[in-house]
Protein backbone atom coordinates (compact mmCIF):
# COMPACT_ATOMS: atom_id res chain seq x y z
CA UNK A 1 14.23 5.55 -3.26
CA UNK A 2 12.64 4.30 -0.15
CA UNK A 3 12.06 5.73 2.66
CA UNK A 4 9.86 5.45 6.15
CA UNK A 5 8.32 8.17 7.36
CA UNK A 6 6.12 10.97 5.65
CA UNK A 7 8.70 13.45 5.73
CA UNK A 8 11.02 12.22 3.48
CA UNK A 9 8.41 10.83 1.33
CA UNK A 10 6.81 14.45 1.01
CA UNK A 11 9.93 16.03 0.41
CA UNK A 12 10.74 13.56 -2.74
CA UNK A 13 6.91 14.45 -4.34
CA UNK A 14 6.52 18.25 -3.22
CA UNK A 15 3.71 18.60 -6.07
CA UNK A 16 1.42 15.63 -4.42
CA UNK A 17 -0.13 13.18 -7.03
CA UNK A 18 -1.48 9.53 -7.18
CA UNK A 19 -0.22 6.97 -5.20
CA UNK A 20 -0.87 3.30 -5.23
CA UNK A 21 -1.15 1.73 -2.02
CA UNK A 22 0.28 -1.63 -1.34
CA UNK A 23 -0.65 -4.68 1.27
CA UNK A 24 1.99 -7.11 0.20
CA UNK A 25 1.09 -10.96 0.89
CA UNK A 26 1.93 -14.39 0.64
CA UNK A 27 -1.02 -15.26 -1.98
CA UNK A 28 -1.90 -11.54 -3.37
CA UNK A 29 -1.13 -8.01 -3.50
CA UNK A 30 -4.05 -5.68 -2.64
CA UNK A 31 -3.94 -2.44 -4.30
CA UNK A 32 -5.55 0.94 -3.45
CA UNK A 33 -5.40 4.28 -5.10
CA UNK A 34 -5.37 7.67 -4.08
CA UNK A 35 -6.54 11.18 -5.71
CA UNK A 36 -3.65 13.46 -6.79
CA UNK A 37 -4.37 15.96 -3.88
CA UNK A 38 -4.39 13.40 -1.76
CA UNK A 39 -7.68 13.07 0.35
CA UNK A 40 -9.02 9.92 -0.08
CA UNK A 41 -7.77 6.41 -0.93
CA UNK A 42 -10.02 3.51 -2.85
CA UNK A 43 -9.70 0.08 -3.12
CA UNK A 44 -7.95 -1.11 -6.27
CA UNK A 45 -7.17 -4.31 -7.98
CA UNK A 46 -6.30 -7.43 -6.41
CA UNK A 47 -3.34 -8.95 -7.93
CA UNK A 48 -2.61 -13.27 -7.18
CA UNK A 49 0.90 -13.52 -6.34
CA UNK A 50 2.71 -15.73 -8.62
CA UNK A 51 6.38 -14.90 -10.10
CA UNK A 52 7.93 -12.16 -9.02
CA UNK A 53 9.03 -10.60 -12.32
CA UNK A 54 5.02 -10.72 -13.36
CA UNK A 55 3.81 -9.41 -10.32
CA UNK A 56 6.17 -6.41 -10.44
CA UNK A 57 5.13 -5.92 -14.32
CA UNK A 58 1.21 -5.82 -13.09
CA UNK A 59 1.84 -3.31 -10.55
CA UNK A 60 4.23 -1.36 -13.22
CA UNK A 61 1.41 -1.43 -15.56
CA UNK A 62 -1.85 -0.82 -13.26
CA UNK A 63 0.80 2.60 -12.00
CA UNK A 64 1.36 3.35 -15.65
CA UNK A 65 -2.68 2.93 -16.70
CA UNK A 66 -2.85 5.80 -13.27
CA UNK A 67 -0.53 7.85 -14.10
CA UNK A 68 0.69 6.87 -10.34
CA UNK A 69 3.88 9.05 -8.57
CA UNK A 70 4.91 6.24 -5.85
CA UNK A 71 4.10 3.83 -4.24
CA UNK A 72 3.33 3.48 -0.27
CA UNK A 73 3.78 -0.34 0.88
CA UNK A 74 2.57 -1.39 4.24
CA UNK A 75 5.11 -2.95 6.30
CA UNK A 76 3.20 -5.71 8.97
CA UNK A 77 5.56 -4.93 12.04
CA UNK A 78 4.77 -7.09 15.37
CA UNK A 79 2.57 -4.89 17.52
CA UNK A 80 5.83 -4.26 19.77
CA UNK A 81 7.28 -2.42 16.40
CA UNK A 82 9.70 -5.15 16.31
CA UNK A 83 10.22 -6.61 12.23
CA UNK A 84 9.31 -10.23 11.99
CA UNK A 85 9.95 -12.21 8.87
CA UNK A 86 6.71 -10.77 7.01
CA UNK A 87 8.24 -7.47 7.61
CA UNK A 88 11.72 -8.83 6.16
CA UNK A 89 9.90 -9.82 2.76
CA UNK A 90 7.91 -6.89 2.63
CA UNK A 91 11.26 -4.31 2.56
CA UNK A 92 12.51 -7.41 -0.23
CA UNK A 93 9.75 -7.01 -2.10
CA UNK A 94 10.15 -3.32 -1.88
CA UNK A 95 13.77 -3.40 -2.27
CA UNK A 96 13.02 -5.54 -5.58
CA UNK A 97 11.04 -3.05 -6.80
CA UNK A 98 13.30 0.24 -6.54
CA UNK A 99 14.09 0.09 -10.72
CA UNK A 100 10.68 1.05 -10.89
CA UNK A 101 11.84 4.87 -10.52
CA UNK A 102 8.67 5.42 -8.23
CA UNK A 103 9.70 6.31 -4.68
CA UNK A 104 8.48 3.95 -1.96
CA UNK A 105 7.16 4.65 1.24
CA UNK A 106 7.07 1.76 3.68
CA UNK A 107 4.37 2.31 6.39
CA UNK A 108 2.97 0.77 9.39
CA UNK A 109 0.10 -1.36 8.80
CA UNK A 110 -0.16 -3.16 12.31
CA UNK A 111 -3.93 -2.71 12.35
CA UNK A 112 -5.04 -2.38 8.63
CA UNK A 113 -5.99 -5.74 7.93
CA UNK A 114 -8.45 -5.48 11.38
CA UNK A 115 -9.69 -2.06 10.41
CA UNK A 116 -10.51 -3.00 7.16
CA UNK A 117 -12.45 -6.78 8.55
CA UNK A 118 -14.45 -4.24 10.44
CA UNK A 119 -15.53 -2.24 8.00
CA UNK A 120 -16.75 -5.15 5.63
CA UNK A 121 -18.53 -6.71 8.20
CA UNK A 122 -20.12 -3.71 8.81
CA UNK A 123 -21.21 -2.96 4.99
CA UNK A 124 -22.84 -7.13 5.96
CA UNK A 125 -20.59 -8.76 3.27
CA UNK A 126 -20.40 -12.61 3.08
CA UNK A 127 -18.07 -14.01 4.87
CA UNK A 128 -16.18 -15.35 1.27
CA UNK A 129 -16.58 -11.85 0.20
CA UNK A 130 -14.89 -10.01 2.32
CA UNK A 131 -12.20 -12.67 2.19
CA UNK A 132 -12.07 -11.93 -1.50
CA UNK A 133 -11.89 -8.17 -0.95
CA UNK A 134 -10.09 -8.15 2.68
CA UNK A 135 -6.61 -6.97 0.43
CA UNK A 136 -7.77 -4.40 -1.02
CA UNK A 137 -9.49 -2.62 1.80
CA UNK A 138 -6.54 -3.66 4.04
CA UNK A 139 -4.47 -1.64 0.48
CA UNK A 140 -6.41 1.34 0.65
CA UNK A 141 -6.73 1.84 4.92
CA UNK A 142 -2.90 1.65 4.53
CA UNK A 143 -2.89 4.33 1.69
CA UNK A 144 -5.66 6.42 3.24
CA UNK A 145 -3.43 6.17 7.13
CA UNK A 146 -0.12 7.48 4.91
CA UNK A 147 -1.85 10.22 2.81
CA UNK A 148 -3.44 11.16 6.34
CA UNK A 149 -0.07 11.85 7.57
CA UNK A 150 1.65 13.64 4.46
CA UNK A 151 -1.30 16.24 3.98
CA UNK A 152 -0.06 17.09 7.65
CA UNK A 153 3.31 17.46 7.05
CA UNK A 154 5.07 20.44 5.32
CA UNK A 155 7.71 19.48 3.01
């Protein structure tokens, strides 16, 4: 099932667990993970996009390996809230991914990617590092905003 807002997500895991935290691109995936009580989110694995079928059986397997609950996959909305066509393929990609049996929770990730530049820049990586770990932070500010928001909510 997928859903978009905490709420509903809550109310399909009401006993918590990992999640695995998704910023879908053009060239990778980043991946974060979370604790099973839910307070804090870590970068993951980054995973090079290539066919589709593979790149769902990494993320199967890597959610497998973590014992993982669902999944919560940013969705890069323009900063009106308006979809634009990386928004489109992100809910495709999710969509794509429902046989998994792990509910999905799409969530805003307008300002992830920026969040997470600033915070490598301030840990004074190279610039080609943080471009080889931009993903994955990007993954896990995404996770740690949505976990943020269900801990708050009552189911």
């Amino acid at each position: 099932m997928i859903v978009d807002n905490a709420r509903a997500f809550r109310a399909l895991l009401p006993e918590g667990g990992r999640l695995l935290g998704l910023d879908v691109g053009t060239k990778t995936v980043g991946t974060a993970l979370c604790d099973a009580e839910w307070s804090f989110a870590s970068p993951a694995q980054l995973i090079r996009r290539g066919k589709f079928t593979a790149d769902k059986a990494a993320l199967v397997a890597l959610s497998q390996a973590q014992q993982v609950r669902g999944w919560v996959v940013g969705l890069p909305l323009n900063l009106d809230g308006s979809e634009s066509p990386r928004s489109q393929s992100t809910r495709a990609f999710a969509r794509n991914c429902r046989d998994t049996g792990l509910p999905i929770l799409l969530w805003d990730e307008r300002w992830s990617t920026v969040a997470a530049e600033r915070a490598l820049i301030e840990q004074d990586f190279s610039r080609a590092k943080r471009a080889e770990r931009i993903d994955n932070h990007a993954a896990a500010h995404i996770l740690q905003a949505a976990i943020d928001a269900l801990v708050s909510v009552t189911a």
